[in-house]
N, C-alpha and C. Protein backbone atom coordinates (compact mmCIF):
# COMPACT_ATOMS: atom_id res chain seq x y z
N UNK A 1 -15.82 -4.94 12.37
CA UNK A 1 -14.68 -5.15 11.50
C UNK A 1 -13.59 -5.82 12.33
N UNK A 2 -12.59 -6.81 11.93
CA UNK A 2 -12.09 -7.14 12.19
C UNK A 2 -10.70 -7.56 11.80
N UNK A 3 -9.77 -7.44 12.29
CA UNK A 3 -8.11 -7.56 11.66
C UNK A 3 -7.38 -8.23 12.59
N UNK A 4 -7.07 -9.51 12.15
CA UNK A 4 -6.04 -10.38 12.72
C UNK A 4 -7.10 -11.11 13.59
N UNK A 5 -8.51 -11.43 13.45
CA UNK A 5 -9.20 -11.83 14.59
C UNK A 5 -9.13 -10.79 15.76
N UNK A 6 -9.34 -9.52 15.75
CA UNK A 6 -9.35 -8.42 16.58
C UNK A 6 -10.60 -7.46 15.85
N UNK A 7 -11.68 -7.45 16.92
CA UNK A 7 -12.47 -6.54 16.64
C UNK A 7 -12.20 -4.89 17.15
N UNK A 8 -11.92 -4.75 15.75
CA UNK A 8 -11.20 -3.21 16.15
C UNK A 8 -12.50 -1.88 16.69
N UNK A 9 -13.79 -2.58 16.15
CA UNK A 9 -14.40 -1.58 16.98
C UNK A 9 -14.72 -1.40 18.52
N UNK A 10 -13.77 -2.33 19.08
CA UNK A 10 -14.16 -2.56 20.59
C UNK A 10 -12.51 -2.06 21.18
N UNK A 11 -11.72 -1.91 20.20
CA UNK A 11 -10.25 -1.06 20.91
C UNK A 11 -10.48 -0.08 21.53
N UNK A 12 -9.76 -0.17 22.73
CA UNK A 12 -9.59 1.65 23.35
C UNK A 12 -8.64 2.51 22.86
N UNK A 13 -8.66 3.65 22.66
CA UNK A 13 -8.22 4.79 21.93
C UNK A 13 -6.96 4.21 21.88
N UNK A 14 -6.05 3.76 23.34
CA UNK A 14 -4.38 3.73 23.65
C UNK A 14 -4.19 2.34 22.70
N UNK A 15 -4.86 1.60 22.07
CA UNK A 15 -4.78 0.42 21.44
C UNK A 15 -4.58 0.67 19.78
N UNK A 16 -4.89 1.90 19.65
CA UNK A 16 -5.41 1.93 18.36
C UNK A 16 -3.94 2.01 17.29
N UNK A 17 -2.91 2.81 18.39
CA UNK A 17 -1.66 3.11 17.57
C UNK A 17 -1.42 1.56 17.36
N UNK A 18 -1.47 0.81 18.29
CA UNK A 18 -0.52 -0.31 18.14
C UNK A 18 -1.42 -1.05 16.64
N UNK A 19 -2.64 -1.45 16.72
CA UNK A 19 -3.05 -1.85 15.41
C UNK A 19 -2.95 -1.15 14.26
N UNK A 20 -2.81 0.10 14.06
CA UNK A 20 -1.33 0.47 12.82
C UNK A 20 -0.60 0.53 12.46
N UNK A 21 -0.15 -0.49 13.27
CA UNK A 21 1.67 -1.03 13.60
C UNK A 21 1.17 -2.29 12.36
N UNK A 22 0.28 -2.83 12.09
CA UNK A 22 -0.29 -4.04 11.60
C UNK A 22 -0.70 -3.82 10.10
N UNK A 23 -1.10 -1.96 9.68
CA UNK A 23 -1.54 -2.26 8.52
C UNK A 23 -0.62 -0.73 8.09
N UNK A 24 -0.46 -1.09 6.74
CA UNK A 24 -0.09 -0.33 5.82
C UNK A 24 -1.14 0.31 4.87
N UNK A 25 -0.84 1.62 4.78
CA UNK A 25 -1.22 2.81 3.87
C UNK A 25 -0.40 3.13 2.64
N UNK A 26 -1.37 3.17 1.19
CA UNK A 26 -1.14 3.99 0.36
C UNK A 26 -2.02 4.47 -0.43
N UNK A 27 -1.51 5.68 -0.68
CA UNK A 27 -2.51 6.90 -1.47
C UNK A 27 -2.57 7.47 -2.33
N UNK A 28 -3.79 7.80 -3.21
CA UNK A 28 -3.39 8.55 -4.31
C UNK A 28 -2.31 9.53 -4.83
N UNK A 29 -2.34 10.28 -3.88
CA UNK A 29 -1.42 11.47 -3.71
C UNK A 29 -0.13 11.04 -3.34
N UNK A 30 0.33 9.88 -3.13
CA UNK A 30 1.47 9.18 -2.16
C UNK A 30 1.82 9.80 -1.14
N UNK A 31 1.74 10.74 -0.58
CA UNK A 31 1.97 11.42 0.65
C UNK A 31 3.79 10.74 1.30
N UNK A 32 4.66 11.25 0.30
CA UNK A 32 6.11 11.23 0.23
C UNK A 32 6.54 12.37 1.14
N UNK A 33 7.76 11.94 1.47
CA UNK A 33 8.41 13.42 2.45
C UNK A 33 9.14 14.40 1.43
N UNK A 34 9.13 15.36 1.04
CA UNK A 34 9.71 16.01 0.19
C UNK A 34 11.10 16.11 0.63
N UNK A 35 11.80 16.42 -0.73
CA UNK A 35 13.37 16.63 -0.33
C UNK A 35 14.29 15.74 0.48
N UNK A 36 13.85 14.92 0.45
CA UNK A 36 14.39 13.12 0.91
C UNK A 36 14.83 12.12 0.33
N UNK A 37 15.60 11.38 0.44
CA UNK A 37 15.56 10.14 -0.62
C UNK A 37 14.84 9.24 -0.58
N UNK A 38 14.99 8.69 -1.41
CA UNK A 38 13.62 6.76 -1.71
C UNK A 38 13.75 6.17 -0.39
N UNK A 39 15.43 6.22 0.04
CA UNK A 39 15.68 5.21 1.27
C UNK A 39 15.06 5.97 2.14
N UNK A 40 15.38 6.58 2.24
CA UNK A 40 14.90 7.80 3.62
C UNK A 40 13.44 7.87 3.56
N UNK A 41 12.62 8.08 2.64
CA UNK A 41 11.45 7.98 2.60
C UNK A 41 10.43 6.79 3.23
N UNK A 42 11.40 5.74 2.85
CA UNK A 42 10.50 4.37 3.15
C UNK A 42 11.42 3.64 4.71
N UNK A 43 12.60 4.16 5.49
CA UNK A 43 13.19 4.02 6.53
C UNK A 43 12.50 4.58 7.59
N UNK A 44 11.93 6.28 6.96
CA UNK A 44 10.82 7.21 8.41
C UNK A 44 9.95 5.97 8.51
N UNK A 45 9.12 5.49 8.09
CA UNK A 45 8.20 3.96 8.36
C UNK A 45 8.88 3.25 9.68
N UNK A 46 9.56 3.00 9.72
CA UNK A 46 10.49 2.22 10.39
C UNK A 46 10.31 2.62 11.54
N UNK A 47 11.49 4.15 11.59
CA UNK A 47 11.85 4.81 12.81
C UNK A 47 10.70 4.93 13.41
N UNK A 48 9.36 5.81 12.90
CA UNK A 48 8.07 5.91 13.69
C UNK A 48 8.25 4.47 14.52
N UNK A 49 8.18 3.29 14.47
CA UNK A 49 7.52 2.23 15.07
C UNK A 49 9.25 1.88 16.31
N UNK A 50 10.19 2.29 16.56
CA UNK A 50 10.89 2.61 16.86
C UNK A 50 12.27 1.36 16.19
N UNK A 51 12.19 0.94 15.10
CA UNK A 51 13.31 0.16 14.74
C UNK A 51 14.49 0.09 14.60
N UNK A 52 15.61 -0.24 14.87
CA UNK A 52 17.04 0.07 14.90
C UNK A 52 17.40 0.73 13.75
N UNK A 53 18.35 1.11 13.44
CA UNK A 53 19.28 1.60 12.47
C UNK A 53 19.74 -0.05 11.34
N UNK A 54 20.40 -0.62 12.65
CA UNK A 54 20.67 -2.07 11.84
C UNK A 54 19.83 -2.71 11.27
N UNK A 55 18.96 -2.92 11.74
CA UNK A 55 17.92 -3.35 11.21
C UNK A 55 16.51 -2.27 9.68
N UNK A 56 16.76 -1.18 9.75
CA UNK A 56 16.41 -0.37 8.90
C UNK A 56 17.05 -0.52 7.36
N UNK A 57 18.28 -0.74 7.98
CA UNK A 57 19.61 -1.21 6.48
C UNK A 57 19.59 -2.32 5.94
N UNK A 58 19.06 -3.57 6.18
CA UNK A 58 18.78 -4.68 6.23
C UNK A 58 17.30 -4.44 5.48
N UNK A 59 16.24 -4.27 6.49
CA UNK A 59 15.26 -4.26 5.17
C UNK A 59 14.46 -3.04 4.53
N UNK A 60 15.11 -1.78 4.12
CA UNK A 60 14.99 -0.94 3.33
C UNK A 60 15.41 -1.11 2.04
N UNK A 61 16.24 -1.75 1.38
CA UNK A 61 16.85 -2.51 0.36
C UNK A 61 15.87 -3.90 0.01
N UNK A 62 15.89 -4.33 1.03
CA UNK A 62 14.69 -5.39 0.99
C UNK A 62 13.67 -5.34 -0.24
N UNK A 63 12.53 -4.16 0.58
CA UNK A 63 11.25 -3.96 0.13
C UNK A 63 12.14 -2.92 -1.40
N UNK A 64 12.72 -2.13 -1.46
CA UNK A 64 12.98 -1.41 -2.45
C UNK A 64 13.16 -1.97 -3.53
N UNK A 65 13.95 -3.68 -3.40
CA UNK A 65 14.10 -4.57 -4.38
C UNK A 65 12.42 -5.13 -4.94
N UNK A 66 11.50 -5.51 -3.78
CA UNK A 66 10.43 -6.17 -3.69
C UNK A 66 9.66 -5.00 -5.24
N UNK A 67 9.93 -3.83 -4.98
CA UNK A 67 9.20 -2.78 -5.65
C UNK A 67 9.77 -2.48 -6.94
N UNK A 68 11.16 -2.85 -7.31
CA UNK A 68 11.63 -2.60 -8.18
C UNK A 68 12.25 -0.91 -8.38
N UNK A 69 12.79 -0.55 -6.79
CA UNK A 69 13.58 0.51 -7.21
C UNK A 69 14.82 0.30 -6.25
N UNK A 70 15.55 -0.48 -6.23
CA UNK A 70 16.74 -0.69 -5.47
C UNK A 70 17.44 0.31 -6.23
N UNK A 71 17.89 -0.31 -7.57
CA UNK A 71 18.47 1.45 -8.04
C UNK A 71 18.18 2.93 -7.91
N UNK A 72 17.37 3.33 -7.04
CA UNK A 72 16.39 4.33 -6.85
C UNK A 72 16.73 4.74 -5.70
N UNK A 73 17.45 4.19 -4.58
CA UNK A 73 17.27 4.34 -3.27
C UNK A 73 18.49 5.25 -3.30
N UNK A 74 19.25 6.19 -3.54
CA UNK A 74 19.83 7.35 -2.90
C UNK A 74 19.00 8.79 -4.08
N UNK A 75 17.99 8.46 -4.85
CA UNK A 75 17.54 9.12 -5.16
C UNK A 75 16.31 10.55 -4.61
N UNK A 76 16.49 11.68 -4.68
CA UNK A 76 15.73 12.60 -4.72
C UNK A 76 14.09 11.89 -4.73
N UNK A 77 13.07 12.21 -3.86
CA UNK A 77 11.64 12.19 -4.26
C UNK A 77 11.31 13.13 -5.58
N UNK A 78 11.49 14.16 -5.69
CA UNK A 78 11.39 14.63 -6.49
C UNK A 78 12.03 14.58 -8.16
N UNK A 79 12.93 13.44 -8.20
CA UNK A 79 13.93 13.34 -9.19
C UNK A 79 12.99 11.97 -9.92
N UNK A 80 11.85 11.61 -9.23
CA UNK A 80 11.16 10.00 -9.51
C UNK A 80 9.66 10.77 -10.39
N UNK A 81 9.31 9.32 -11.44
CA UNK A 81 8.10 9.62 -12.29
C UNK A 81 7.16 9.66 -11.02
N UNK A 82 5.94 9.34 -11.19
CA UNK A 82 4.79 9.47 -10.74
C UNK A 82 4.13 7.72 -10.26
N UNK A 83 4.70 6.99 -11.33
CA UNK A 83 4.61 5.74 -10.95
C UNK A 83 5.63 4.99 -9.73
N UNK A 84 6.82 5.66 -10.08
CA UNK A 84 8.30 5.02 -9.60
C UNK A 84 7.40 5.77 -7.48
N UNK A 85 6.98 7.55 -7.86
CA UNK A 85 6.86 8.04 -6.52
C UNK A 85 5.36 6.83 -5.77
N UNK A 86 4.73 6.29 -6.64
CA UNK A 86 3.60 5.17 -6.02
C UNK A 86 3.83 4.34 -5.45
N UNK A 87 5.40 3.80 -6.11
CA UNK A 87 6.28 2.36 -5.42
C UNK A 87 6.58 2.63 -4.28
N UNK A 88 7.65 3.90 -3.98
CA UNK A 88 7.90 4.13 -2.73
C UNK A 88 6.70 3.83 -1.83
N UNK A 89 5.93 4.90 -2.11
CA UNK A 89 4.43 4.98 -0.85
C UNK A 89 4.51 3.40 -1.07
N UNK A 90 4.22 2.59 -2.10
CA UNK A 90 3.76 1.00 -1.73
C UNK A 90 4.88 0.37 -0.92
N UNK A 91 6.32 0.80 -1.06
CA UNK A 91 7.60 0.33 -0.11
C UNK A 91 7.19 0.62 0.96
N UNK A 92 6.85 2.12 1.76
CA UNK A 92 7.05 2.09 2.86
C UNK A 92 6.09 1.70 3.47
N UNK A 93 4.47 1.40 2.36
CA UNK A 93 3.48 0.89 3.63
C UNK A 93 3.95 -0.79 3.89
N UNK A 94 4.76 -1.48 3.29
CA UNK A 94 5.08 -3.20 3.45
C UNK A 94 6.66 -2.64 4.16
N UNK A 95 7.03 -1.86 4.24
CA UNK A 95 8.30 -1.99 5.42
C UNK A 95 7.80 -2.38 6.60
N UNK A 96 7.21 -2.83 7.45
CA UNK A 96 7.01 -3.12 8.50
C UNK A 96 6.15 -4.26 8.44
N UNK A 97 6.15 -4.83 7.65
CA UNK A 97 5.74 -6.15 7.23
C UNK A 97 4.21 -6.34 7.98
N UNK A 98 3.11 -5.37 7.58
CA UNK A 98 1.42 -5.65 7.71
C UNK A 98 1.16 -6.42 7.10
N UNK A 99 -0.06 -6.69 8.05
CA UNK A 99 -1.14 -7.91 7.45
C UNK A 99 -1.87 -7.58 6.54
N UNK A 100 -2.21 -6.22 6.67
CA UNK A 100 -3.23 -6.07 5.82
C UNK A 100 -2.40 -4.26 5.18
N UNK A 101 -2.90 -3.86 3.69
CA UNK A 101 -2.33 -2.98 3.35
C UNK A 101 -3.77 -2.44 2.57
N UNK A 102 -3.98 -1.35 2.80
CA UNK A 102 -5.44 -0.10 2.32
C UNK A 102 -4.86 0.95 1.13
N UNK A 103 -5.15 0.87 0.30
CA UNK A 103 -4.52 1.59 -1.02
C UNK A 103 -5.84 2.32 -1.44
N UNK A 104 -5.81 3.81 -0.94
CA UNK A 104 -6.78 4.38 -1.51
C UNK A 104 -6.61 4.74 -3.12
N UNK A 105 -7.10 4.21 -3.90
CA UNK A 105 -7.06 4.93 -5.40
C UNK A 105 -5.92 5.26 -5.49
N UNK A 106 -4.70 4.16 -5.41
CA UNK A 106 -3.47 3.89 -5.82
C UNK A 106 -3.20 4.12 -7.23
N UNK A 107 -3.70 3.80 -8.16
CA UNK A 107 -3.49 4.18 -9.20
C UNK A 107 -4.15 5.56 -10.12
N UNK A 108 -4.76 6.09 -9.34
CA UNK A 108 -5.61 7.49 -9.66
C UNK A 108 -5.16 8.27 -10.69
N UNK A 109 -3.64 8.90 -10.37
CA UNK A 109 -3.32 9.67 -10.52
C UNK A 109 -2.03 9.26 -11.86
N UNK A 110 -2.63 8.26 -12.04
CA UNK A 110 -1.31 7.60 -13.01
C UNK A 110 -2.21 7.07 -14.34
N UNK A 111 -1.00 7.39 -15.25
CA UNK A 111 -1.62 6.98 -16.54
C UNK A 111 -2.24 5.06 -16.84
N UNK A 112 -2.36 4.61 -17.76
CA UNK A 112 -3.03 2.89 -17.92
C UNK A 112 -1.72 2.27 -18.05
N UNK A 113 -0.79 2.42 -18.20
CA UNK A 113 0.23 1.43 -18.62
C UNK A 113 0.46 1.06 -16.85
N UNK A 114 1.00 2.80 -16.55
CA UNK A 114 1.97 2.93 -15.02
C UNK A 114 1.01 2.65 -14.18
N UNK A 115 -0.21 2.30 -14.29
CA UNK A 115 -1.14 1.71 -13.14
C UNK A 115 -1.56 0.39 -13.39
N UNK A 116 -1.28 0.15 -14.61
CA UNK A 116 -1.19 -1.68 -14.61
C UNK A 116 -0.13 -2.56 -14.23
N UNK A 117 1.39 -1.33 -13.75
CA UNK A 117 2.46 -1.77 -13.49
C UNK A 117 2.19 -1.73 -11.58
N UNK A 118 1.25 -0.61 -11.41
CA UNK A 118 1.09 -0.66 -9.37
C UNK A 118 0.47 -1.91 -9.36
N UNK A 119 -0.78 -2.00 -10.05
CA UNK A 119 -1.81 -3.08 -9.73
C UNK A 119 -0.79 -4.33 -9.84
N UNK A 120 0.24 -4.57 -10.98
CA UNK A 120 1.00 -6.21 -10.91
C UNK A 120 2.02 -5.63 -9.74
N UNK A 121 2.48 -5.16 -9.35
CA UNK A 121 3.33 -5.09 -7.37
C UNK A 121 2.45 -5.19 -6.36
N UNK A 122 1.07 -4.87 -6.24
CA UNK A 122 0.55 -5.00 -5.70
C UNK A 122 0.09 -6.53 -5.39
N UNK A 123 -0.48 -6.90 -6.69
CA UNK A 123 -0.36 -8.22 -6.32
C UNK A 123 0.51 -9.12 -6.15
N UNK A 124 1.83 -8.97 -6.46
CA UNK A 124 3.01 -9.93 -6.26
C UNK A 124 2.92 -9.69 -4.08
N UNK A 125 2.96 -8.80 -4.07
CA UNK A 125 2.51 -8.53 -2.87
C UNK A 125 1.66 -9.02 -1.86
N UNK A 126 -0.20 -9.09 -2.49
CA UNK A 126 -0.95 -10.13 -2.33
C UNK A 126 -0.52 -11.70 -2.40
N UNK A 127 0.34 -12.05 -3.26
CA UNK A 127 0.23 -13.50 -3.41
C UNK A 127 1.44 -13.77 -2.18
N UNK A 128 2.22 -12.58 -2.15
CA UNK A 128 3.28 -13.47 -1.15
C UNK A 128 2.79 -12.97 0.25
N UNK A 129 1.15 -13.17 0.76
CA UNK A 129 0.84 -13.01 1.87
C UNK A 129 -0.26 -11.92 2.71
N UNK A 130 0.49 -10.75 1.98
CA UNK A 130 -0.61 -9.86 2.61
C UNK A 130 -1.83 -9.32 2.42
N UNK A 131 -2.57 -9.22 2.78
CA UNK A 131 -3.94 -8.74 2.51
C UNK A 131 -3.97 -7.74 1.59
N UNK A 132 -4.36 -7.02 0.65
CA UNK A 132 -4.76 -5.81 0.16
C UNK A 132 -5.89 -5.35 -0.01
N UNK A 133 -6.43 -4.15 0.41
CA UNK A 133 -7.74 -3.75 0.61
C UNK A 133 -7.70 -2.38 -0.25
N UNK A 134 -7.85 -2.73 -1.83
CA UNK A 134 -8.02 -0.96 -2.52
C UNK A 134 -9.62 -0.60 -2.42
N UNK A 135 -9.81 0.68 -2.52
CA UNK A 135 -10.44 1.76 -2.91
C UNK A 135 -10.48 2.39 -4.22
N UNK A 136 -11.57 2.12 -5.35
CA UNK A 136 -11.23 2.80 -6.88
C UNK A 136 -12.48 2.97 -7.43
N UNK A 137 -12.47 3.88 -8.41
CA UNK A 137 -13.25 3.76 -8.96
C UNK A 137 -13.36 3.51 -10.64
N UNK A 138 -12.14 3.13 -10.77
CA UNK A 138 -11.81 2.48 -12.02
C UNK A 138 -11.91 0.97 -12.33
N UNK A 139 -13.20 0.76 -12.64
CA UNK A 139 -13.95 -0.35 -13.54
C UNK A 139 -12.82 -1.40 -14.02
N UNK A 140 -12.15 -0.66 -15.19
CA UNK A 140 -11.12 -1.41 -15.61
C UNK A 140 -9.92 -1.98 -14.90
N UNK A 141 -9.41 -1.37 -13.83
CA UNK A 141 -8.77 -2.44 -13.25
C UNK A 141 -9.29 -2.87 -12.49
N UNK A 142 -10.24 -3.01 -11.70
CA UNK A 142 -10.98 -4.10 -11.36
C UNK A 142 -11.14 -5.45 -11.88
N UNK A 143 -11.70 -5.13 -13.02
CA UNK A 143 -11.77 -6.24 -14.14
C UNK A 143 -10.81 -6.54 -14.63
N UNK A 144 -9.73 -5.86 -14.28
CA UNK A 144 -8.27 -6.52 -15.05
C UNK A 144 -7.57 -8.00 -14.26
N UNK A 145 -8.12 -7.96 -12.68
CA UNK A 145 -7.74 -8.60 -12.20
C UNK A 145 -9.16 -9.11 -10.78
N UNK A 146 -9.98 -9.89 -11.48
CA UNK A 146 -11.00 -10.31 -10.48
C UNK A 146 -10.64 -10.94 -9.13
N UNK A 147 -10.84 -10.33 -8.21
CA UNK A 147 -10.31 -11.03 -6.84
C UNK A 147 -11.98 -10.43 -6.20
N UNK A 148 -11.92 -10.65 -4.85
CA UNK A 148 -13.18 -10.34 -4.19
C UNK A 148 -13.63 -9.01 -4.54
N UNK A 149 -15.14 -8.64 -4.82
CA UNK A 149 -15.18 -7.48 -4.98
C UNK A 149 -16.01 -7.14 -4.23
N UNK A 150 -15.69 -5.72 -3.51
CA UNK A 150 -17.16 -5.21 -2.69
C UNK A 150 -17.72 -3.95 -3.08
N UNK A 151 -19.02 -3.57 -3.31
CA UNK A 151 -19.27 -2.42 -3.94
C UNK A 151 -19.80 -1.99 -2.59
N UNK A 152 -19.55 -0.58 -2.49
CA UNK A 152 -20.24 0.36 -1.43
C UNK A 152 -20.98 1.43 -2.51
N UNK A 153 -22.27 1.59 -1.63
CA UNK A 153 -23.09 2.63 -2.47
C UNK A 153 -23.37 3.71 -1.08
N UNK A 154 -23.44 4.65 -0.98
CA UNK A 154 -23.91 5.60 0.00
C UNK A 154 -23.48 5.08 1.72
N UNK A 155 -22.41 4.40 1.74
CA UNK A 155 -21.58 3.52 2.87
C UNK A 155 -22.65 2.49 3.51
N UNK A 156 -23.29 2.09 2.21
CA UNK A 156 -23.72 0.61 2.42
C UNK A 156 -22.95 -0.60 1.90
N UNK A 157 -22.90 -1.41 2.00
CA UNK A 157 -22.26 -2.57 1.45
C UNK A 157 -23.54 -3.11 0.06
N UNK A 158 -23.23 -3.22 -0.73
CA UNK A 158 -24.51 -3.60 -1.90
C UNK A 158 -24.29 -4.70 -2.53
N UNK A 159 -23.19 -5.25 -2.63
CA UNK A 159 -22.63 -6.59 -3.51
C UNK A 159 -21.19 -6.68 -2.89
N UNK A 160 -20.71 -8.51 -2.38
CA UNK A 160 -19.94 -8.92 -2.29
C UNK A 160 -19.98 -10.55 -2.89
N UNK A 161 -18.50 -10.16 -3.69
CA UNK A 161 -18.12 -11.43 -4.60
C UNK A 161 -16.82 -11.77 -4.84
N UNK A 162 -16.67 -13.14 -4.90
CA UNK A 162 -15.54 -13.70 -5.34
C UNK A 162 -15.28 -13.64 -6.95
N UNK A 163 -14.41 -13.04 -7.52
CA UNK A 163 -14.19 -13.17 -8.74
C UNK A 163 -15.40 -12.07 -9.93
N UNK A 164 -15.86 -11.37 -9.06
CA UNK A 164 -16.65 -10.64 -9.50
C UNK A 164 -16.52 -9.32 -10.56
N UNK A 165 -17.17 -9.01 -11.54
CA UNK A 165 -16.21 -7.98 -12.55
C UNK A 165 -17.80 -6.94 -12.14
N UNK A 166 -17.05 -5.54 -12.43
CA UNK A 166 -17.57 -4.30 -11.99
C UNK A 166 -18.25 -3.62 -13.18
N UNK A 167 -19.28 -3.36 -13.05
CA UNK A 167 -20.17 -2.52 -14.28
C UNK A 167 -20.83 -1.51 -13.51
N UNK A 168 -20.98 0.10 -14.47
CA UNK A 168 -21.58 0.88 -13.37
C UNK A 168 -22.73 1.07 -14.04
């Protein structure tokens, strides 16, 4: 496997933090900090990788706009729907501006409207650059939006396609 032209199975352990400096995570569950705000939520991103303050204020507003919750940002995690709490997780995995972003079953846990609203940020996302690599097992958005598809069966690879629609 490879990311950025870097075969990551040949990194040594002390290498490995730095190539997650490169990709962004989000998850079903969004794995939010409780009792925090939107800003604060998607700024810890930041601080981990050690980024200024000045620079945190600058583009935490940024990506919050990118996601469509700038109005959102002195808000409670807990005060947000279920879709709005998906944006964040999708804010803070593109705060640090990765190449590539891994969305396990991003929309899982969300109803068809509020997961046809992750899947279109996601791709505004995709088109302005970054990679996205989901995980789903929902047929229908797959097919809502044909881009490469890869099926894994028993962690084999079984079909890879461009523009490919999913039938089980």
């Amino acid at each position: 496997v490879f990311v950025d032209s870097v075969e990551i199975s040949g990194l040594a352990r002390r290498e490995i933090p730095y190539l997650r400096r490169s990709l962004g995570m989000v998850y079903q569950d969004f794995k939010l900090l409780p009792k925090t705000t939107v800003f604060d939520n998607v700024a810890f991103a930041m601080q981990v990788v050690g980024a200024g303050s000045k620079a945190i204020r600058k583009r935490v507003p940024e990506v919050l706009d990118q996601v469509r919750l700038s109005n959102k940002a002195r808000c409670d995690i807990s005060e947000l729907s279920g879709g709005e709490q998906q944006r964040v997780s999708i804010a803070r995995a593109l705060v640090n501006r990765p190449t590539v972003i891994l969305a396990d079953e991003p929309t899982g846990n969300l109803d068809k409207i509020v997961a046809m609203d992750i899947m279109d940020t996601l791709e505004a996302i995709n088109k302005s650059g970054t990679t996205i690599l989901m995980a789903t097992h929902a047929a229908e958005i797959v097919n809502a939006r044909p881009k490469r598809l890869l099926v894994v069966e028993d962690g084999k690879l079984i079909r890879d396609e461009e523009g490919g629609l999913y039938s089980l």
